[in-house]
N, C-alpha and C. Protein backbone atom coordinates (compact mmCIF):
# COMPACT_ATOMS: atom_id res chain seq x y z
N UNK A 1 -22.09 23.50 16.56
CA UNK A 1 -21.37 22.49 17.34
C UNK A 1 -20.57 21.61 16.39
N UNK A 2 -19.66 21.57 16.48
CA UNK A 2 -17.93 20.32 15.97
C UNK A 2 -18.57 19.39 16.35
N UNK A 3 -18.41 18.11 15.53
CA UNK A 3 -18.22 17.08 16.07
C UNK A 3 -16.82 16.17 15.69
N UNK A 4 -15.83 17.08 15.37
CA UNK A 4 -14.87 16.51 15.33
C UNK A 4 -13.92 16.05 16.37
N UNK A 5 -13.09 15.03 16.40
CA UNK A 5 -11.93 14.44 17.08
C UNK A 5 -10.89 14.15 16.61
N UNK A 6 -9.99 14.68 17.95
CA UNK A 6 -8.49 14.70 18.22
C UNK A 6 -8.12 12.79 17.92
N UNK A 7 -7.50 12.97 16.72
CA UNK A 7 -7.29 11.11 16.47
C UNK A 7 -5.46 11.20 16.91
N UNK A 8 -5.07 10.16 17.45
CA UNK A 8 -3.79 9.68 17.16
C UNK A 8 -2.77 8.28 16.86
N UNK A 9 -2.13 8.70 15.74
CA UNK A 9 -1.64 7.43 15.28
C UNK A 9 -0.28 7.47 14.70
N UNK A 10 0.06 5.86 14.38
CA UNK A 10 1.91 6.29 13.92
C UNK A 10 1.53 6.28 12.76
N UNK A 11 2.14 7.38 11.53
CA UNK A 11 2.21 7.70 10.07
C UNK A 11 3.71 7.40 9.94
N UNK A 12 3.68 6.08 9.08
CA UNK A 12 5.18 5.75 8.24
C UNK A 12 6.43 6.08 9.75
N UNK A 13 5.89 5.65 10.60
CA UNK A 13 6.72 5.61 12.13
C UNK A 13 6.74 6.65 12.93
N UNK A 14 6.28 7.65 12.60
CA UNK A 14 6.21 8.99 13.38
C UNK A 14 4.88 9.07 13.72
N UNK A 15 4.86 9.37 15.05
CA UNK A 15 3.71 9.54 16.10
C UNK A 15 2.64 11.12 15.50
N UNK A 16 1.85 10.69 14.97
CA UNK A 16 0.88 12.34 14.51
C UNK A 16 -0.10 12.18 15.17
N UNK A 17 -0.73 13.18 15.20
CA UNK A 17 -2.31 14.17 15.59
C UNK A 17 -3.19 14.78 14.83
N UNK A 18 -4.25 14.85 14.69
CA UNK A 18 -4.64 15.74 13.87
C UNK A 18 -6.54 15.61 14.27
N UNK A 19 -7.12 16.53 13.93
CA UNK A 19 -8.83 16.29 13.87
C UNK A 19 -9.08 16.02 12.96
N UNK A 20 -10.06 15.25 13.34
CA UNK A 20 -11.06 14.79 11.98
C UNK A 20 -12.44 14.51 12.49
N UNK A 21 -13.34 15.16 10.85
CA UNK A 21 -15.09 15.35 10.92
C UNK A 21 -15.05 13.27 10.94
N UNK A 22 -16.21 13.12 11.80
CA UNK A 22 -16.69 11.97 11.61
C UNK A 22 -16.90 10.88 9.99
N UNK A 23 -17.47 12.11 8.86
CA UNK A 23 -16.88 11.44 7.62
C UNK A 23 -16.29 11.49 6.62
N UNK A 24 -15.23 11.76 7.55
CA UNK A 24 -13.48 11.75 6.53
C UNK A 24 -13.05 10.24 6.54
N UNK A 25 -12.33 10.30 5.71
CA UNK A 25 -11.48 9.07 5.07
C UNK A 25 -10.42 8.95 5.44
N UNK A 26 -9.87 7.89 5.18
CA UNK A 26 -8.30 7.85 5.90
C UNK A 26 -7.26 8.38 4.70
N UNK A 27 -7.71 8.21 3.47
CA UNK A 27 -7.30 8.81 2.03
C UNK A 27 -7.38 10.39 2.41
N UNK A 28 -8.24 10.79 2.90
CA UNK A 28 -8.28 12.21 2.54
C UNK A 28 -7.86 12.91 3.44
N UNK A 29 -7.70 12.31 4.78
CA UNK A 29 -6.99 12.85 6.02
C UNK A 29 -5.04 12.09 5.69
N UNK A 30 -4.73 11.47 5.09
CA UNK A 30 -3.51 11.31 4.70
C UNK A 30 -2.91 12.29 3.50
N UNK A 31 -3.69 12.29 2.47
CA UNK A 31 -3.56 13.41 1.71
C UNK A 31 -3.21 14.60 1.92
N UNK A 32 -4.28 14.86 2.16
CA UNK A 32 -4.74 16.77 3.05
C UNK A 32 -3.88 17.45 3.89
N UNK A 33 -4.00 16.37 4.95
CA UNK A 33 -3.01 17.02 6.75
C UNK A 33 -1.91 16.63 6.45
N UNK A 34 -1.36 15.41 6.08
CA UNK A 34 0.00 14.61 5.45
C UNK A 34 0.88 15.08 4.40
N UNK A 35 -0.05 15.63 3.67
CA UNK A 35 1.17 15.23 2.07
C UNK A 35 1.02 14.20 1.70
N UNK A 36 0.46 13.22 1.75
CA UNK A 36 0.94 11.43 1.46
C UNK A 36 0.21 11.81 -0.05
N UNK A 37 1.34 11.53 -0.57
CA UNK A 37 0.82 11.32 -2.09
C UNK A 37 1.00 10.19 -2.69
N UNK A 38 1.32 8.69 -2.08
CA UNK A 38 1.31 7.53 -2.17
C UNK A 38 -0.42 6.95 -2.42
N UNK A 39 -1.16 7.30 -2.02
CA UNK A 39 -2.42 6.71 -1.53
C UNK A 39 -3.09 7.61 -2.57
N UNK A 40 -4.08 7.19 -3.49
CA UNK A 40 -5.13 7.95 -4.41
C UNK A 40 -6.30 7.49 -4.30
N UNK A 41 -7.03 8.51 -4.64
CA UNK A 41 -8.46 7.81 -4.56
C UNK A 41 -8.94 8.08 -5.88
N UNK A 42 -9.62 6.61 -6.46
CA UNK A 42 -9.55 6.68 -7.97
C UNK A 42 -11.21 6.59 -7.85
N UNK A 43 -11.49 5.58 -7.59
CA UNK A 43 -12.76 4.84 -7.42
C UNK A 43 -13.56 5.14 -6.36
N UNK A 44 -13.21 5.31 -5.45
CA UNK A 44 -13.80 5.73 -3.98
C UNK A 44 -14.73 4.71 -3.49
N UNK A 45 -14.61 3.50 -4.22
CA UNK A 45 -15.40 2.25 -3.35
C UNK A 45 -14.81 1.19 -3.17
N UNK A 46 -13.50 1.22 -3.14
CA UNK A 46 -12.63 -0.02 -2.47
C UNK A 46 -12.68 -0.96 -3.54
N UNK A 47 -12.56 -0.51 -4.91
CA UNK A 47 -12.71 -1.50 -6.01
C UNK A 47 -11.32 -1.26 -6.96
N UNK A 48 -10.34 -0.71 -6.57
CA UNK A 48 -8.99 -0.40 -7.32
C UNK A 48 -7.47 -0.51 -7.00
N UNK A 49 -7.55 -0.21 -5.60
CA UNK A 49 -6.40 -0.48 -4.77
C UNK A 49 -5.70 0.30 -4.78
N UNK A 50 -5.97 1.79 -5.00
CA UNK A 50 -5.06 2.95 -5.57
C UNK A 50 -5.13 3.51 -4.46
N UNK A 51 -5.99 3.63 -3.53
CA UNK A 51 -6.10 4.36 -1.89
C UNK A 51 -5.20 2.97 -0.79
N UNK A 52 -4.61 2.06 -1.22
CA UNK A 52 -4.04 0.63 -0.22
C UNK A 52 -3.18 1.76 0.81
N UNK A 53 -3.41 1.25 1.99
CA UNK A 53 -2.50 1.47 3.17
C UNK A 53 -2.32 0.45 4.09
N UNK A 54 -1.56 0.18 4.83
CA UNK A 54 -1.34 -0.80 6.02
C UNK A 54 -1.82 0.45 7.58
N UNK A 55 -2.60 -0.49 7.75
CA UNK A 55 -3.07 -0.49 9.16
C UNK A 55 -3.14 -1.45 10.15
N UNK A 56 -1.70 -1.25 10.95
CA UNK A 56 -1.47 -2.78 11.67
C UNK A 56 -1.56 -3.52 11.16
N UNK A 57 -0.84 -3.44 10.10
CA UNK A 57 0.15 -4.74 9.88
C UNK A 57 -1.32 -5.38 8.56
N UNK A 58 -2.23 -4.82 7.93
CA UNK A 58 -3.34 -5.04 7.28
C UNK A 58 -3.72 -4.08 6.47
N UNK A 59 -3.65 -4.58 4.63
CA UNK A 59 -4.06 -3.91 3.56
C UNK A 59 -5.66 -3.07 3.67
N UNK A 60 -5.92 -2.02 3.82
CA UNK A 60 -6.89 -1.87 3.70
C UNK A 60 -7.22 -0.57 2.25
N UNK A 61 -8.80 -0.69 1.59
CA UNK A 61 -8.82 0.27 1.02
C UNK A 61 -9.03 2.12 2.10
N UNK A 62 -7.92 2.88 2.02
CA UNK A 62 -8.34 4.05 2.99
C UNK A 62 -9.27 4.95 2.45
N UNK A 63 -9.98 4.53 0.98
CA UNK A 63 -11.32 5.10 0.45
C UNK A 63 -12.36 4.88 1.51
N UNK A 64 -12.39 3.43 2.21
CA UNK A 64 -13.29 3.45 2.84
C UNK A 64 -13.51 3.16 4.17
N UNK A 65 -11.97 3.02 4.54
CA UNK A 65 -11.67 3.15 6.10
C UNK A 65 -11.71 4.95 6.62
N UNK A 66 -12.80 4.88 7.98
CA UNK A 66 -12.62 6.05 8.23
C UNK A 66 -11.51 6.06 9.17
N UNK A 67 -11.30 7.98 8.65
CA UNK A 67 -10.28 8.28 9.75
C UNK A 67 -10.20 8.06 11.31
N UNK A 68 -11.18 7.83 11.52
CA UNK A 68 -11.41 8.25 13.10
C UNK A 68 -11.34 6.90 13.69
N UNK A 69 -11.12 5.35 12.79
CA UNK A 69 -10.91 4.32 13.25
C UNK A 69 -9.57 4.05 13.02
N UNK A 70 -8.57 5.05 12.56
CA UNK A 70 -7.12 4.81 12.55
C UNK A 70 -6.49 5.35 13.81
N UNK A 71 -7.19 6.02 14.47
CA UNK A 71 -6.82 6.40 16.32
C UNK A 71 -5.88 5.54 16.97
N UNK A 72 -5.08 5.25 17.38
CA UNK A 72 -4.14 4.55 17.92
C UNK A 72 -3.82 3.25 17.38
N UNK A 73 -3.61 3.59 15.70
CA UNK A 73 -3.18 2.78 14.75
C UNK A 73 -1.77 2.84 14.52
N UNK A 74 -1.12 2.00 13.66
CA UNK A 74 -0.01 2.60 12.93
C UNK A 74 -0.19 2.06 11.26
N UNK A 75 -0.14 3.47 10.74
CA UNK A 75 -0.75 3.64 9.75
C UNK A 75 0.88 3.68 8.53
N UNK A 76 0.84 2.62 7.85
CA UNK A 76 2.45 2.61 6.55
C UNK A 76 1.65 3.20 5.23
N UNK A 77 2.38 3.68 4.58
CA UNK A 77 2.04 3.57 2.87
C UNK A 77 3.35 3.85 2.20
N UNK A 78 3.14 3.67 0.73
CA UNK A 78 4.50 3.55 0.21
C UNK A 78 5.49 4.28 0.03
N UNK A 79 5.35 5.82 1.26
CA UNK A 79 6.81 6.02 1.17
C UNK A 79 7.27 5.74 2.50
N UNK A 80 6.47 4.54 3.08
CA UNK A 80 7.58 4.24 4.73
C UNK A 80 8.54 3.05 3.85
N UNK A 81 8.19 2.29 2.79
CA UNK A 81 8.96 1.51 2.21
C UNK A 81 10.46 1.80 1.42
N UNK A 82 10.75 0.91 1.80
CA UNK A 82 12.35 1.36 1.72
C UNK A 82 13.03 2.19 2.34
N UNK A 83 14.30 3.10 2.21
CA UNK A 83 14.85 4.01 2.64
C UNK A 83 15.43 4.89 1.67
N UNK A 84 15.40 6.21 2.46
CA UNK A 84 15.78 7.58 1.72
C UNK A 84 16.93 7.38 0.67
N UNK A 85 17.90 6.96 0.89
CA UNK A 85 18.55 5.78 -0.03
C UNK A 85 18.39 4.83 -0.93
N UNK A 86 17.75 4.08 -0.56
CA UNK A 86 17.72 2.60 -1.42
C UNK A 86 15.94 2.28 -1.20
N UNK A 87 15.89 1.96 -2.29
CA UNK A 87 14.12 1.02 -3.05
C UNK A 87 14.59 -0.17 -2.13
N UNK A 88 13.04 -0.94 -2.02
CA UNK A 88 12.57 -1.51 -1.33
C UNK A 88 13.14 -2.71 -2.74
N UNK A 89 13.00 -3.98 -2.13
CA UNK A 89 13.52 -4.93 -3.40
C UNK A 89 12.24 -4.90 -4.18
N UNK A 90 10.45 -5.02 -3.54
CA UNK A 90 9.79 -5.16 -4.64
C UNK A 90 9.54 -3.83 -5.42
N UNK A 91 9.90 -3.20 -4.90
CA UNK A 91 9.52 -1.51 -5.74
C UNK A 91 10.84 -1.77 -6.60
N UNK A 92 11.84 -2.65 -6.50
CA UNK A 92 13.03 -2.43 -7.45
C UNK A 92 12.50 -3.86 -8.64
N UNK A 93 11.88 -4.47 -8.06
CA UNK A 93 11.42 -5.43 -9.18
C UNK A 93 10.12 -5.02 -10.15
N UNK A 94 9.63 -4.36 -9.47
CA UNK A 94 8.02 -3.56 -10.26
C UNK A 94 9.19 -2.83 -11.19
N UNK A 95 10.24 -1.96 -11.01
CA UNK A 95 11.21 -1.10 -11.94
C UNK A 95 11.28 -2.14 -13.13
N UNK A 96 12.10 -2.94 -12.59
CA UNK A 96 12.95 -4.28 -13.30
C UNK A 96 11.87 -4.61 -14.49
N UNK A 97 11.00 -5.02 -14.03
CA UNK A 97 10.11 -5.75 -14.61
C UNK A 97 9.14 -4.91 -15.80
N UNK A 98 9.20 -3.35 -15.58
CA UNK A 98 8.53 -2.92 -16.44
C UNK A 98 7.24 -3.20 -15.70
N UNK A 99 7.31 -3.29 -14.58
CA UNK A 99 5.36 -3.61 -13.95
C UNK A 99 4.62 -2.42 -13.72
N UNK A 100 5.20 -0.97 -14.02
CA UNK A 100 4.86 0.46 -14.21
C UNK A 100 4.66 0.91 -15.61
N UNK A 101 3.37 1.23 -15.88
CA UNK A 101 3.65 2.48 -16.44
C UNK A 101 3.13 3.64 -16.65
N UNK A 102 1.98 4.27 -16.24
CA UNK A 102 1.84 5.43 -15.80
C UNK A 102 1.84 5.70 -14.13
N UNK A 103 1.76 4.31 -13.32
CA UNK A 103 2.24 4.50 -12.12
C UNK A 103 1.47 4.98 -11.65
N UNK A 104 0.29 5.04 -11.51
CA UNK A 104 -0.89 5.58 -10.75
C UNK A 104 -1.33 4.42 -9.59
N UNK A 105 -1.50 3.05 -10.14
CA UNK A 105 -1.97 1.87 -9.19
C UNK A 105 -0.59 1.50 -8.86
N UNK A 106 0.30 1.31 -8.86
CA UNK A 106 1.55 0.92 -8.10
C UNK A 106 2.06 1.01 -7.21
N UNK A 107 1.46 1.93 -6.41
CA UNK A 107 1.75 1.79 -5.03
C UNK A 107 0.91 0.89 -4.36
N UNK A 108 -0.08 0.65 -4.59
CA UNK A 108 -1.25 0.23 -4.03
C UNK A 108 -0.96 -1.63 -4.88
N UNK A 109 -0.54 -1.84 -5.45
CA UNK A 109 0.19 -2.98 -5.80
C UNK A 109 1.61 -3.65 -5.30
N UNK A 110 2.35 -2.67 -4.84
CA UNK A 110 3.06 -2.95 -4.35
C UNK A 110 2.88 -3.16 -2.80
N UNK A 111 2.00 -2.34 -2.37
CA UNK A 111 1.94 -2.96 -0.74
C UNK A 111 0.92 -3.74 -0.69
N UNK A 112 0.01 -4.13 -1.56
CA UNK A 112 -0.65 -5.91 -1.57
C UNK A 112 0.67 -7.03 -2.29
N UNK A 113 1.50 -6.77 -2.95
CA UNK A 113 2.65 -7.35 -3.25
C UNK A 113 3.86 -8.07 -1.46
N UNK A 114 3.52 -6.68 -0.77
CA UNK A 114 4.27 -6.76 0.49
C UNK A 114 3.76 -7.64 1.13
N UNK A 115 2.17 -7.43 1.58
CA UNK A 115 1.64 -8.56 1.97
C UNK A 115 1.64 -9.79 1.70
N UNK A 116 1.49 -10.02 0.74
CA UNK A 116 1.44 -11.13 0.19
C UNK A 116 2.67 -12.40 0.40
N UNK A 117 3.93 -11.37 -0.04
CA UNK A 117 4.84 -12.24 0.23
C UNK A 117 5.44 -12.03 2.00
N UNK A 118 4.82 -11.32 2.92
CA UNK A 118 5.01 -11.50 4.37
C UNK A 118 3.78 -12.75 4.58
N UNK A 119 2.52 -13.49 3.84
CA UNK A 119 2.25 -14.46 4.41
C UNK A 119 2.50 -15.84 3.75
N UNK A 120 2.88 -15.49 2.35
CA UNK A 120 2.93 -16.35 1.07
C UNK A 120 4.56 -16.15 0.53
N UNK A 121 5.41 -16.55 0.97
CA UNK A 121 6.86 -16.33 0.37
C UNK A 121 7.35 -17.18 -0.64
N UNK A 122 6.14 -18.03 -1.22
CA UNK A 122 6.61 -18.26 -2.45
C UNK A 122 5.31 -18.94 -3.01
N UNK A 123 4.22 -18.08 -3.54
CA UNK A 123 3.18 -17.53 -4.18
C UNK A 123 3.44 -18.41 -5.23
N UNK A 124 2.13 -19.00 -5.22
CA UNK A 124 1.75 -19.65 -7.25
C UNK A 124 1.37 -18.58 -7.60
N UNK A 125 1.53 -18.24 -9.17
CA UNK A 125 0.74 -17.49 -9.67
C UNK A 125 -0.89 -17.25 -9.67
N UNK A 126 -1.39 -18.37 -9.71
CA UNK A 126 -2.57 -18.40 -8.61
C UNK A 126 -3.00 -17.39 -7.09
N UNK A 127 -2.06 -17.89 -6.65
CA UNK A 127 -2.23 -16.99 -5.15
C UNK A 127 -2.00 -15.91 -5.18
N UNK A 128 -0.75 -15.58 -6.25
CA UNK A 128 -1.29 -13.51 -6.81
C UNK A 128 -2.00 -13.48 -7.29
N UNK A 129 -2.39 -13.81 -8.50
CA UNK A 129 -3.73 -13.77 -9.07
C UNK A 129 -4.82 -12.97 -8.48
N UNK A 130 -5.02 -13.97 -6.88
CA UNK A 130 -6.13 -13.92 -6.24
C UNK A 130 -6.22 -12.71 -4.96
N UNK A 131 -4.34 -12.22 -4.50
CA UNK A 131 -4.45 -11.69 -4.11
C UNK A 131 -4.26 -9.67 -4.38
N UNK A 132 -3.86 -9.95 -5.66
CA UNK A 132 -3.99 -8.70 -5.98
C UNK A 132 -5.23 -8.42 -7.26
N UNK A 133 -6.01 -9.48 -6.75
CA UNK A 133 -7.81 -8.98 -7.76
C UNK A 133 -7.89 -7.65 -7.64
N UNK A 134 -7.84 -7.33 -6.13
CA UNK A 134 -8.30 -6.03 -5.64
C UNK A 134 -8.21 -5.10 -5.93
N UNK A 135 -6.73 -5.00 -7.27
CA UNK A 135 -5.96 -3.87 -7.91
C UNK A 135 -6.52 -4.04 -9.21
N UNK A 136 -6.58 -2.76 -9.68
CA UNK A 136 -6.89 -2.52 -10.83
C UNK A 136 -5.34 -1.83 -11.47
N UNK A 137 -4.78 -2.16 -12.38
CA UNK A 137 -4.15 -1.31 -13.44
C UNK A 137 -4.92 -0.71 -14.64
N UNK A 138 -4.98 0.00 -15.31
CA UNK A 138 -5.30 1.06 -16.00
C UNK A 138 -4.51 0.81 -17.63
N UNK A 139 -3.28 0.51 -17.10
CA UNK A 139 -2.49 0.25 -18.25
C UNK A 139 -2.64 -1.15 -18.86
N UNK A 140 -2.88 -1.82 -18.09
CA UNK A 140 -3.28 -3.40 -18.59
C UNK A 140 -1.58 -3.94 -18.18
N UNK A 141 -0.76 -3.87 -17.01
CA UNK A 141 0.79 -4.12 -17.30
C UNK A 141 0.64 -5.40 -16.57
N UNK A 142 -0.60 -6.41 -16.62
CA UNK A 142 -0.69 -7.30 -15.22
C UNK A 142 0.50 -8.38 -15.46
N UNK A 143 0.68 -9.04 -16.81
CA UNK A 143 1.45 -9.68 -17.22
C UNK A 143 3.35 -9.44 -16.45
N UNK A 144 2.91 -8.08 -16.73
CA UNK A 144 4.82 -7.43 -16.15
C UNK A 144 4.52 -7.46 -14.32
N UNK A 145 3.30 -6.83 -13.77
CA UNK A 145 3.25 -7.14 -12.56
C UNK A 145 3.21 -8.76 -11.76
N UNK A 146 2.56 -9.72 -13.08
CA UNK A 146 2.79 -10.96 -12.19
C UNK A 146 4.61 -11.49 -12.37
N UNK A 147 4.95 -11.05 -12.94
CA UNK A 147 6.66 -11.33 -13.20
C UNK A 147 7.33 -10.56 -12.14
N UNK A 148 7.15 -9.23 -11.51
CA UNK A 148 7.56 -8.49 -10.48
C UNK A 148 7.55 -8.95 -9.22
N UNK A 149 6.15 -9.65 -8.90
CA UNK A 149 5.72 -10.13 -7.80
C UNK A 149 6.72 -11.40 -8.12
N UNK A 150 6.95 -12.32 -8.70
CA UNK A 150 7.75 -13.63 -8.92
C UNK A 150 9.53 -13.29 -8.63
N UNK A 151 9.82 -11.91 -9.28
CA UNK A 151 11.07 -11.59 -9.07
C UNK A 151 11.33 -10.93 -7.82
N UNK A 152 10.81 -10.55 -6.95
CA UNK A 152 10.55 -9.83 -5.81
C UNK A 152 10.70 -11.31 -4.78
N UNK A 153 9.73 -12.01 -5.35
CA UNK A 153 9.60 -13.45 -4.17
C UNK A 153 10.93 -14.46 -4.08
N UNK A 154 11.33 -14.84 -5.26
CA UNK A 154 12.84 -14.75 -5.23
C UNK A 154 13.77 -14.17 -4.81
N UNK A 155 13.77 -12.46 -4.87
CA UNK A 155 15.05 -12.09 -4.19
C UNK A 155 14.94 -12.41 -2.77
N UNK A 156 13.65 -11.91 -2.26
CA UNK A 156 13.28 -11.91 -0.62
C UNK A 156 13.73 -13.15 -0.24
N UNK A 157 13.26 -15.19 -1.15
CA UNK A 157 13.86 -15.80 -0.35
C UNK A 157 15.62 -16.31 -0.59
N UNK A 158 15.99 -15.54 -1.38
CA UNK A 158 17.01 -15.74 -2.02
C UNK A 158 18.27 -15.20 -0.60
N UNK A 159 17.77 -13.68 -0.41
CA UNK A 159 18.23 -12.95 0.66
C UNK A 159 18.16 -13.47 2.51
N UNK A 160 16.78 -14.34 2.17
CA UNK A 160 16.30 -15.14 3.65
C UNK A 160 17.55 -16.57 3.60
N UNK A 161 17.99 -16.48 2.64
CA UNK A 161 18.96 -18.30 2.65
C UNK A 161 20.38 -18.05 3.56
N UNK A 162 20.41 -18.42 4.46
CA UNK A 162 21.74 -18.85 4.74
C UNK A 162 22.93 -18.74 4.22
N UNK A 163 24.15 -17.98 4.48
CA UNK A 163 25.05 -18.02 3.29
C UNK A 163 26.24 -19.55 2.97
C-alpha cells in the first residue's frame, strides 16, 4: 500500500502537480521532479540556508519543510527572481559586491536578502546581521555580503523615490 499524495502548488508562478511519500522534503521534491537547482541541501537541519525557498510570501528552510505541506502553496526560489533577461537588483549587487564566491549559499542569501528588505527597506547592519544568522557562507565573504545587502537597499529605495 502507497501512502503517497497528489500535492498541488505554484512553482516560480506555474501551477504543478506531482506525488509525494509522506517523508519527502520540499528540497528534494524541488530538486528531483523540478530541476530546481537553486535550493541545496548542505546541512539537512535548517542550520545553513542553502535549501531557502519562499512559501507564501515566507523564508523557509525546504530541508525541513515537508513536501506535502506545500499543497496549495506558492512556492519561489531563485530562479523566479528576476527575468530571463535581466538580474534581479540584489543578485546584481551580491555580483557588484564580490558577495560570491563559490556560490553555493547565495541563493539562499539572497532570498533572506529579499525578505528582508520587503520588511526592512533600510536595514542597520544590525538587522542583517540578525537576519541572515541563518546563512552560513563557506567562503567567509560575510563582509562583501553585508555591503551587497547595503547596496541592494539603496538601489531598491533609490528606484522607490519619486522622480
Amino acid at each position: 500500500m502507497s501512502n503517497t499524495r497528489t500535492i498541488r502548488f505554484t512553482l516560480n508562478g506555474a501551477p504543478v502537480k506531482t506525488d509525494v511519500e509522506p517523508h519527502e522534503t520540499l528540497v528534494d521534491v524541488l530538486r528531483q521532479r523540478f530541476n530546481i537547482g537553486g535550493v541545496r541541501e548542505s546541512c539537512g537541519q535548517g542550520l545553513c540556508g542553502c535549501c531557502t525557498a519562499i512559501v507564501d510570501g515566507i523564508a523557509v528552510s525546504s530541508c525541513l519543510f515537508l513536501a506535502m505541506f506545500a499543497d496549495g502553496t506558492a512556492v519561489d526560489t531563485i530562479e523566479h527572481l528576476g527575468s530571463s533577461h535581466r538580474l534581479d537588483p540584489i543578485q546584481e549587487a551580491f555580483i557588484e559586491a564580490g558577495a560570491l564566491q563559490c556560490g553555493f549559499c547565495t541563493p539562499g542569501f539572497i532570498l533572506m536578502t529579499k525578505q528582508l528588505l520587503d520588511i526592512h527597506p533600510v536595514p542597520s547592519d544590525d538587522d542583517i546581521r540578525h537576519y541572515l544568522a541563518g546563512n552560513l557562507c563557506r567562503c567567509s565573504a560575510y563582509p562583501e555580503i553585508l555591503a551587497a545587502v547595503k547596496l541592494a537597499a539603496r538601489r531598491r529605495n533609490s528606484a522607490a523615490e519619486p522622480a
